[in-house]
PDB file of N, CA and C in Angstrom:
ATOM      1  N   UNK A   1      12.883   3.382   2.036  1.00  0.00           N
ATOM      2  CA  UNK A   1      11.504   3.844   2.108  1.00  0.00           C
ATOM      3  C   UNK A   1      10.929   3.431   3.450  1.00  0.00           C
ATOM      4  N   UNK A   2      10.551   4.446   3.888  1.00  0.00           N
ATOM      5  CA  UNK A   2      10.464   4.111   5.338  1.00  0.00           C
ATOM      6  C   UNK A   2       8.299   3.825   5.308  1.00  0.00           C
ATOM      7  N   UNK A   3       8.103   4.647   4.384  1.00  0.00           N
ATOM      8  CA  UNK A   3       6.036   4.433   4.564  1.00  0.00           C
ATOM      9  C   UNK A   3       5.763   3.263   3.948  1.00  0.00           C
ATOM     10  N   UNK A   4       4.642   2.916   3.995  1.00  0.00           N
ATOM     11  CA  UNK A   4       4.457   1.382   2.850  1.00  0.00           C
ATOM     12  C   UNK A   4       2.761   2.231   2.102  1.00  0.00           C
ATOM     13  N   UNK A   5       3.054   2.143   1.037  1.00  0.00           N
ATOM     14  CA  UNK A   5       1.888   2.254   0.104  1.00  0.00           C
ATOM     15  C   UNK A   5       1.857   1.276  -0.661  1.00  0.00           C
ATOM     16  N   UNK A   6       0.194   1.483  -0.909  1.00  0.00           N
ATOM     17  CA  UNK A   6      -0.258   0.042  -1.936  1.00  0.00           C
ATOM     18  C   UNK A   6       0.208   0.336  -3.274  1.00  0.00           C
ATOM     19  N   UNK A   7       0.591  -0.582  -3.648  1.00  0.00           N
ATOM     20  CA  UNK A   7       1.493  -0.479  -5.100  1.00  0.00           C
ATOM     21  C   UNK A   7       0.295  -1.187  -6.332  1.00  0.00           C
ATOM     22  N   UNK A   8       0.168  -1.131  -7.007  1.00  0.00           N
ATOM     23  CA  UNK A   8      -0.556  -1.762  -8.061  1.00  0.00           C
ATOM     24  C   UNK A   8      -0.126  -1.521  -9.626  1.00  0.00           C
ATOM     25  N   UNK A   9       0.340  -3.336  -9.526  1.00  0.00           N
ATOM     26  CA  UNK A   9       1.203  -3.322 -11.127  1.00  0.00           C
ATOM     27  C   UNK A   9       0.329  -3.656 -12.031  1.00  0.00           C
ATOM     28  N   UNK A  10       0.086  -3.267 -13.068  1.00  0.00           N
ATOM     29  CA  UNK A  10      -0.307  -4.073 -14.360  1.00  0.00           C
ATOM     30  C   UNK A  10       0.108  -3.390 -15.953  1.00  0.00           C
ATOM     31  N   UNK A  11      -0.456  -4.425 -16.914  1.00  0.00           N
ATOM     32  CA  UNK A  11       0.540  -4.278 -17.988  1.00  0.00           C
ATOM     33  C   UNK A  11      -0.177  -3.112 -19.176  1.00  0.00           C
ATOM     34  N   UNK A  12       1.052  -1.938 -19.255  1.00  0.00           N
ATOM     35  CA  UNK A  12      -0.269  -1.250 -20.681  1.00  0.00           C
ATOM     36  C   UNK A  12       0.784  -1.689 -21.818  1.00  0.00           C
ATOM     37  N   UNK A  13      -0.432  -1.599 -22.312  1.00  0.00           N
ATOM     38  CA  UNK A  13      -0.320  -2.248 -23.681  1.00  0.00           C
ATOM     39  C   UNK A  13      -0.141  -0.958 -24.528  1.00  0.00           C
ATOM     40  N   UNK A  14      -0.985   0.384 -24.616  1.00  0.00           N
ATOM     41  CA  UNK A  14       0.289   1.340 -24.835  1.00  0.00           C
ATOM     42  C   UNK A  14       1.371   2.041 -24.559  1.00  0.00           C
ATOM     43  N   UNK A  15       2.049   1.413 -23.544  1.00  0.00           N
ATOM     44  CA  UNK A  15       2.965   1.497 -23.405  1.00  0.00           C
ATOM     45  C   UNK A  15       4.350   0.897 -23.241  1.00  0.00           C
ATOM     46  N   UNK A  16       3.393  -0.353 -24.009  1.00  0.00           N
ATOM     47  CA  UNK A  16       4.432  -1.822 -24.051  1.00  0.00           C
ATOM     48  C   UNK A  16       5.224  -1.831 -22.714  1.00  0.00           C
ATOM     49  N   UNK A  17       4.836  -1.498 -21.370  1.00  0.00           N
ATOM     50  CA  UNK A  17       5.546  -1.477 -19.962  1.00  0.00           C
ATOM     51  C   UNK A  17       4.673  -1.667 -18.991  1.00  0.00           C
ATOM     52  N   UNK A  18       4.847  -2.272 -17.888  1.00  0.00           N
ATOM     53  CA  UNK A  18       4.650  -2.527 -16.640  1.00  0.00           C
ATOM     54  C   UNK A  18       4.614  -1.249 -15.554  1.00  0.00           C
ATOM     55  N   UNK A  19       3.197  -1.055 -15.842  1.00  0.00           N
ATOM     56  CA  UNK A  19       2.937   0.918 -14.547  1.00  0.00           C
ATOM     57  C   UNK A  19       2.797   0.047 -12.982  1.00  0.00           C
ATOM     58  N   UNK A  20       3.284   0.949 -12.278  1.00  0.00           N
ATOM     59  CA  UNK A  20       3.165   0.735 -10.992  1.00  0.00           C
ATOM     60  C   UNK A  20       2.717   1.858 -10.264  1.00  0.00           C
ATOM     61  N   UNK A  21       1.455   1.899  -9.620  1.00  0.00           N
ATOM     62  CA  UNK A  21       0.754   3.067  -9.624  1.00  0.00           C
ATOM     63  C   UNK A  21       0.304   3.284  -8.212  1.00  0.00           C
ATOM     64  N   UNK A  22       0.594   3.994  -7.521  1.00  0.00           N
ATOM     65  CA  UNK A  22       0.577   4.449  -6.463  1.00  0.00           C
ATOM     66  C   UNK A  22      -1.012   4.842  -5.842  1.00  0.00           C
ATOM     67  N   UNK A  23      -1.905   4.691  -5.924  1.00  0.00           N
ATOM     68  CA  UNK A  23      -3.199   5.447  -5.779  1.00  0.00           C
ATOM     69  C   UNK A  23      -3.437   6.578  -4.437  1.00  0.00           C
ATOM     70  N   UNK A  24      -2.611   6.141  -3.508  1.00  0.00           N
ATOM     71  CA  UNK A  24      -2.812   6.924  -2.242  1.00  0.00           C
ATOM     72  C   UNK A  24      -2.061   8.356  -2.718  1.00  0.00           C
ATOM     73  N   UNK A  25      -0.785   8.475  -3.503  1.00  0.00           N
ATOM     74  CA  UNK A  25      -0.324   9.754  -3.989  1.00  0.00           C
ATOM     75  C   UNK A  25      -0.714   9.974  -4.584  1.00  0.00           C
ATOM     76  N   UNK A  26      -1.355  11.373  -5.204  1.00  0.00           N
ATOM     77  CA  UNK A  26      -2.013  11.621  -6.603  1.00  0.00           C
ATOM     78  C   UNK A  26      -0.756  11.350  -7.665  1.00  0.00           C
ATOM     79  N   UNK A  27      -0.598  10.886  -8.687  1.00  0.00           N
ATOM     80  CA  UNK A  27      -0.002  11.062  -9.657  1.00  0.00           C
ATOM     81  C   UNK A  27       1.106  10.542  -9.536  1.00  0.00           C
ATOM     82  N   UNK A  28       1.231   9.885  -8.792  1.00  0.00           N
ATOM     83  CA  UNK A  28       2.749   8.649  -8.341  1.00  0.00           C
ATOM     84  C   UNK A  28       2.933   7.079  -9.007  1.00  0.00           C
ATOM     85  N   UNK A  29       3.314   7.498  -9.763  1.00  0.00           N
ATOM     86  CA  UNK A  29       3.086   6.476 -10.837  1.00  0.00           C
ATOM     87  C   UNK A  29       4.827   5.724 -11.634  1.00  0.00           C
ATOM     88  N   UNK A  30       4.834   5.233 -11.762  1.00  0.00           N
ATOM     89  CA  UNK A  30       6.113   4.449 -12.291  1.00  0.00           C
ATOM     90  C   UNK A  30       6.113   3.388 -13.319  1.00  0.00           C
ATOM     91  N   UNK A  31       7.072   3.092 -14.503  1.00  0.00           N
ATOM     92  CA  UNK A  31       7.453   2.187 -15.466  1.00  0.00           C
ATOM     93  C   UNK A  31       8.230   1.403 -14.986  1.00  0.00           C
ATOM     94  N   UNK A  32       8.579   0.248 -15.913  1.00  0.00           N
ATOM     95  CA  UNK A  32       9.370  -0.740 -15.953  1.00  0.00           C
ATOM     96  C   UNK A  32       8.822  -1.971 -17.165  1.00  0.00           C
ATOM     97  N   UNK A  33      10.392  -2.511 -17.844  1.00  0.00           N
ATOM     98  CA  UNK A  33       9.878  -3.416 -18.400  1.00  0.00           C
ATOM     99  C   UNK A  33       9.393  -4.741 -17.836  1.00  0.00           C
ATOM    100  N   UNK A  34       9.698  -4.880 -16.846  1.00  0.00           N
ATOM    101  CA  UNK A  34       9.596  -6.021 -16.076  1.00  0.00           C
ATOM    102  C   UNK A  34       8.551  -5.876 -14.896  1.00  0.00           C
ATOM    103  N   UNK A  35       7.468  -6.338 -13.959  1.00  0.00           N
ATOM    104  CA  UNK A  35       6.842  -6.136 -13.107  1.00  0.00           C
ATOM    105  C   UNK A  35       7.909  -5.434 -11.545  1.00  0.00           C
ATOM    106  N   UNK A  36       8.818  -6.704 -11.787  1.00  0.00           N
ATOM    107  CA  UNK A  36       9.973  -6.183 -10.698  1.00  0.00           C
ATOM    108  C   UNK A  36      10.888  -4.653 -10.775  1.00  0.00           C
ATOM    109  N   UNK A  37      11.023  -4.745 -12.167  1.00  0.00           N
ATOM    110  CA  UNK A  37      11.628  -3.227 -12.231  1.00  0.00           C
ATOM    111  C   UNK A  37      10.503  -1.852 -11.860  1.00  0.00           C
ATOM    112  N   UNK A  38       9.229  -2.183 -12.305  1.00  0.00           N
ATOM    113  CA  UNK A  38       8.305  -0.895 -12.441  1.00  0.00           C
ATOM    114  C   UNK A  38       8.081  -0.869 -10.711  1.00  0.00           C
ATOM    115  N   UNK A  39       8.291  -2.003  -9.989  1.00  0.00           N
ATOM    116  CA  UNK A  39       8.516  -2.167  -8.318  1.00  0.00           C
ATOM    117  C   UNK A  39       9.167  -1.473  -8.168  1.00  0.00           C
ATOM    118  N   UNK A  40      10.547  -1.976  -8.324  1.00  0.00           N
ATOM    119  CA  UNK A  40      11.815  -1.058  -7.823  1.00  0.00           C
ATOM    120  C   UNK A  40      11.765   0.784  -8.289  1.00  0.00           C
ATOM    121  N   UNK A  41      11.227   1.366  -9.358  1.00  0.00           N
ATOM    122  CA  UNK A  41      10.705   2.250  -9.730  1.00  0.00           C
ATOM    123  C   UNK A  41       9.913   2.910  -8.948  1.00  0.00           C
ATOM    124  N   UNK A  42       9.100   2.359  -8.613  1.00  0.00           N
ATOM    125  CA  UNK A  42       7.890   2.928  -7.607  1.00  0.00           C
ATOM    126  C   UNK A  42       8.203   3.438  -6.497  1.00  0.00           C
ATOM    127  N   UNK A  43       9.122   2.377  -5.530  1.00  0.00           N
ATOM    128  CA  UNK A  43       9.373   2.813  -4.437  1.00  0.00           C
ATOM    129  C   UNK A  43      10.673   4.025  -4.275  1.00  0.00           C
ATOM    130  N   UNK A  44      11.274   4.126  -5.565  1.00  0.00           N
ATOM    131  CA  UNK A  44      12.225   5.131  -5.403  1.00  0.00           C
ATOM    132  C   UNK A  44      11.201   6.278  -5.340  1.00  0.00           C
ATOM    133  N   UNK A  45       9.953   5.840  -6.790  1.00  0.00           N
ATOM    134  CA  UNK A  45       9.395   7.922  -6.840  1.00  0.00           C
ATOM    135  C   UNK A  45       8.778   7.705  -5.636  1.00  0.00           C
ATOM    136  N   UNK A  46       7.706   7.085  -5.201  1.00  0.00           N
ATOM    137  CA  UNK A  46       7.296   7.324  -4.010  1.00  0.00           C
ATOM    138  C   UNK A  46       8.465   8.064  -2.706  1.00  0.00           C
ATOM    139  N   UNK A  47       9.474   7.814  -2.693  1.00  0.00           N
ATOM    140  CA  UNK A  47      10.504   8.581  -1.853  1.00  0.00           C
ATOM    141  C   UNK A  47      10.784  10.186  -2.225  1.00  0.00           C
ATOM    142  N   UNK A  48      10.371   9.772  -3.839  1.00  0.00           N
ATOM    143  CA  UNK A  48      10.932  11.352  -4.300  1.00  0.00           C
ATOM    144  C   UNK A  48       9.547  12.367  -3.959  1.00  0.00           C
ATOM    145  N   UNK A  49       8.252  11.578  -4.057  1.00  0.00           N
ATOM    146  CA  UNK A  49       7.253  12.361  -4.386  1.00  0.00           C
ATOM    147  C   UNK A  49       6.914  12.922  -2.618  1.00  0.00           C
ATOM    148  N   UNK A  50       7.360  12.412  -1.688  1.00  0.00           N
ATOM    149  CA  UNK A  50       7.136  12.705  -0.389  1.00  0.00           C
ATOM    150  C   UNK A  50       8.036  13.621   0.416  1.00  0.00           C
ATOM    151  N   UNK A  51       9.642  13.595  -0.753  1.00  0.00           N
ATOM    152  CA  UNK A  51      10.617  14.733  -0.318  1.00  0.00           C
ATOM    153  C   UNK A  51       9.965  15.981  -1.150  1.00  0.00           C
ATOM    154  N   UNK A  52       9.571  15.450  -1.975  1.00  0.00           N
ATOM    155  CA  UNK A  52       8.728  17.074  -2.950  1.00  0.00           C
ATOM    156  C   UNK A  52       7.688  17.578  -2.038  1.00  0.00           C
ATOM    157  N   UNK A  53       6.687  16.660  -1.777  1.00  0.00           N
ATOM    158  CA  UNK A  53       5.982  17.153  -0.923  1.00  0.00           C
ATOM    159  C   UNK A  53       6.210  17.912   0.411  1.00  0.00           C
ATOM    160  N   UNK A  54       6.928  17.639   1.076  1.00  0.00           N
ATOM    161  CA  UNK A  54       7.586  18.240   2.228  1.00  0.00           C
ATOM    162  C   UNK A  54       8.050  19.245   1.938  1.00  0.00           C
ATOM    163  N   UNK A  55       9.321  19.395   0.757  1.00  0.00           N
ATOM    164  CA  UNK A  55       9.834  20.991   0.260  1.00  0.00           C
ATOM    165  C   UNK A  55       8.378  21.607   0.256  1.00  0.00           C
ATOM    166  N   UNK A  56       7.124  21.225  -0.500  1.00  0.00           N
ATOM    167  CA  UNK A  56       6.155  22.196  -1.028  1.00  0.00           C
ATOM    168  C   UNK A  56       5.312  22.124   0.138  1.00  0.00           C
ATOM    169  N   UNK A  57       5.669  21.821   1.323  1.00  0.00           N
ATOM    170  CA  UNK A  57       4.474  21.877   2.296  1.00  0.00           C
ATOM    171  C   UNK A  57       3.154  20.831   1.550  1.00  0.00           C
ATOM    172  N   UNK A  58       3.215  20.198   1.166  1.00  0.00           N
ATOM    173  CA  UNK A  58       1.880  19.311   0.671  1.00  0.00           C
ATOM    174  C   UNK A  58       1.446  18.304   1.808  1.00  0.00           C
ATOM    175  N   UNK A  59       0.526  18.111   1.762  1.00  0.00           N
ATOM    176  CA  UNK A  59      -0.313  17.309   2.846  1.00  0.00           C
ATOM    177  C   UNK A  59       0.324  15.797   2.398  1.00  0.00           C
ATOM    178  N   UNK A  60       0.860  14.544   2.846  1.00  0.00           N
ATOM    179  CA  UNK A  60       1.587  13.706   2.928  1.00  0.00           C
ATOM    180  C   UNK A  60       0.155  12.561   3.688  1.00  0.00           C
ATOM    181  N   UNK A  61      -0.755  11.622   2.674  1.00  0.00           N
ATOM    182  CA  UNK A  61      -1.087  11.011   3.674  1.00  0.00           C
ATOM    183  C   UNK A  61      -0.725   9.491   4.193  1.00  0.00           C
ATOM    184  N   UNK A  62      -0.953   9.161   4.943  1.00  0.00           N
ATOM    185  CA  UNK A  62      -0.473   8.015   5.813  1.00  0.00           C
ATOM    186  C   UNK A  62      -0.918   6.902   5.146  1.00  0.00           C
ATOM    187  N   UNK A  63       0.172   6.157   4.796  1.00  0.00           N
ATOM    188  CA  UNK A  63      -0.620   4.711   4.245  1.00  0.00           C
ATOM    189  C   UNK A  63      -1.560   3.851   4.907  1.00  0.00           C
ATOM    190  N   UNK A  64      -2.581   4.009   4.326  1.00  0.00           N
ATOM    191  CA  UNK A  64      -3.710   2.722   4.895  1.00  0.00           C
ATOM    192  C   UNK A  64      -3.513   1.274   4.438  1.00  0.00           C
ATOM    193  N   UNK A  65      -2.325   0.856   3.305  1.00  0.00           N
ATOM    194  CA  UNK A  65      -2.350  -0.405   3.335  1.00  0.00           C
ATOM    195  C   UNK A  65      -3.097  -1.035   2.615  1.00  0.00           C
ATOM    196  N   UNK A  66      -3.715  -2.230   2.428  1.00  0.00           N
ATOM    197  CA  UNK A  66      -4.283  -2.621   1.003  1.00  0.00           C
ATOM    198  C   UNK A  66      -6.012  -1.632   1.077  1.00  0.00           C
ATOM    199  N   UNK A  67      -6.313  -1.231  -0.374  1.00  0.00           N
ATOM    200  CA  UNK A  67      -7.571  -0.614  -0.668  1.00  0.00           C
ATOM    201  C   UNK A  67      -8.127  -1.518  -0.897  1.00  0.00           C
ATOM    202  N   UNK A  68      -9.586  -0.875  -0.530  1.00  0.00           N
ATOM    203  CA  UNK A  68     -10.782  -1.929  -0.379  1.00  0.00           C
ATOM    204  C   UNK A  68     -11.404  -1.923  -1.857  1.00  0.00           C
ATOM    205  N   UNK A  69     -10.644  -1.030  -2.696  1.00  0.00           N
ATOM    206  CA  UNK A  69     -10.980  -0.736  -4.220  1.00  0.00           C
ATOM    207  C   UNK A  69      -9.547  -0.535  -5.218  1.00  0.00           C
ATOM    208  N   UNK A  70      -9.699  -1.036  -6.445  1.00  0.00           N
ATOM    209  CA  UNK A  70      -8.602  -1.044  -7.025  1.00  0.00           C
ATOM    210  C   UNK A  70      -9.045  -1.262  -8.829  1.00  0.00           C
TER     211      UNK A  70
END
C-alpha cells in the first residue's frame, strides 16, 4: 500500500468484530476478529478499493492523514 489513510478501529457489538473504517473512501470498510486482523483487512481493501476506482475512473482522494473529526 503505497497511500496512508486514517484507519479507525472499534468494536461492534453487532457484529461481535472489530470494523476498520476508512472515512476518507466512501464505504471502505473492513472486519476482523482481532483489532490487528480488521488492520491487516483494511489495508488490503483500501488497495482493492483504489484499483476499482481507477478501472471506474472514480475520483481517488489524497490522504490528509489524521481527521480533525472522528
Amino acid at each position: 500500500m503505497n497511500a496512508k489513510y486514517e484507519i479507525i478501529i472499534f468494536w461492534s457489538e453487532e457484529d461481535a468484530s472489530y470494523i476498520a473504517d476508512v472515512p476518507e473512501l466512501p464505504g471502505c470498510k473492513a472486519d476482523g476478529a482481532t483489532s490487528y486482523e480488521a488492520l491487516q483487512n483494511a489495508e488490503a481493501v483500501i488497495d482493492e478499493w483504489i484499483e476499482t476506482a481507477n478501472d471506474i475512473g472514480r475520483y481517488i482522494p489524497s490522504p490528509r492523514g489524521r481527521l480533525a473529526f472522528a
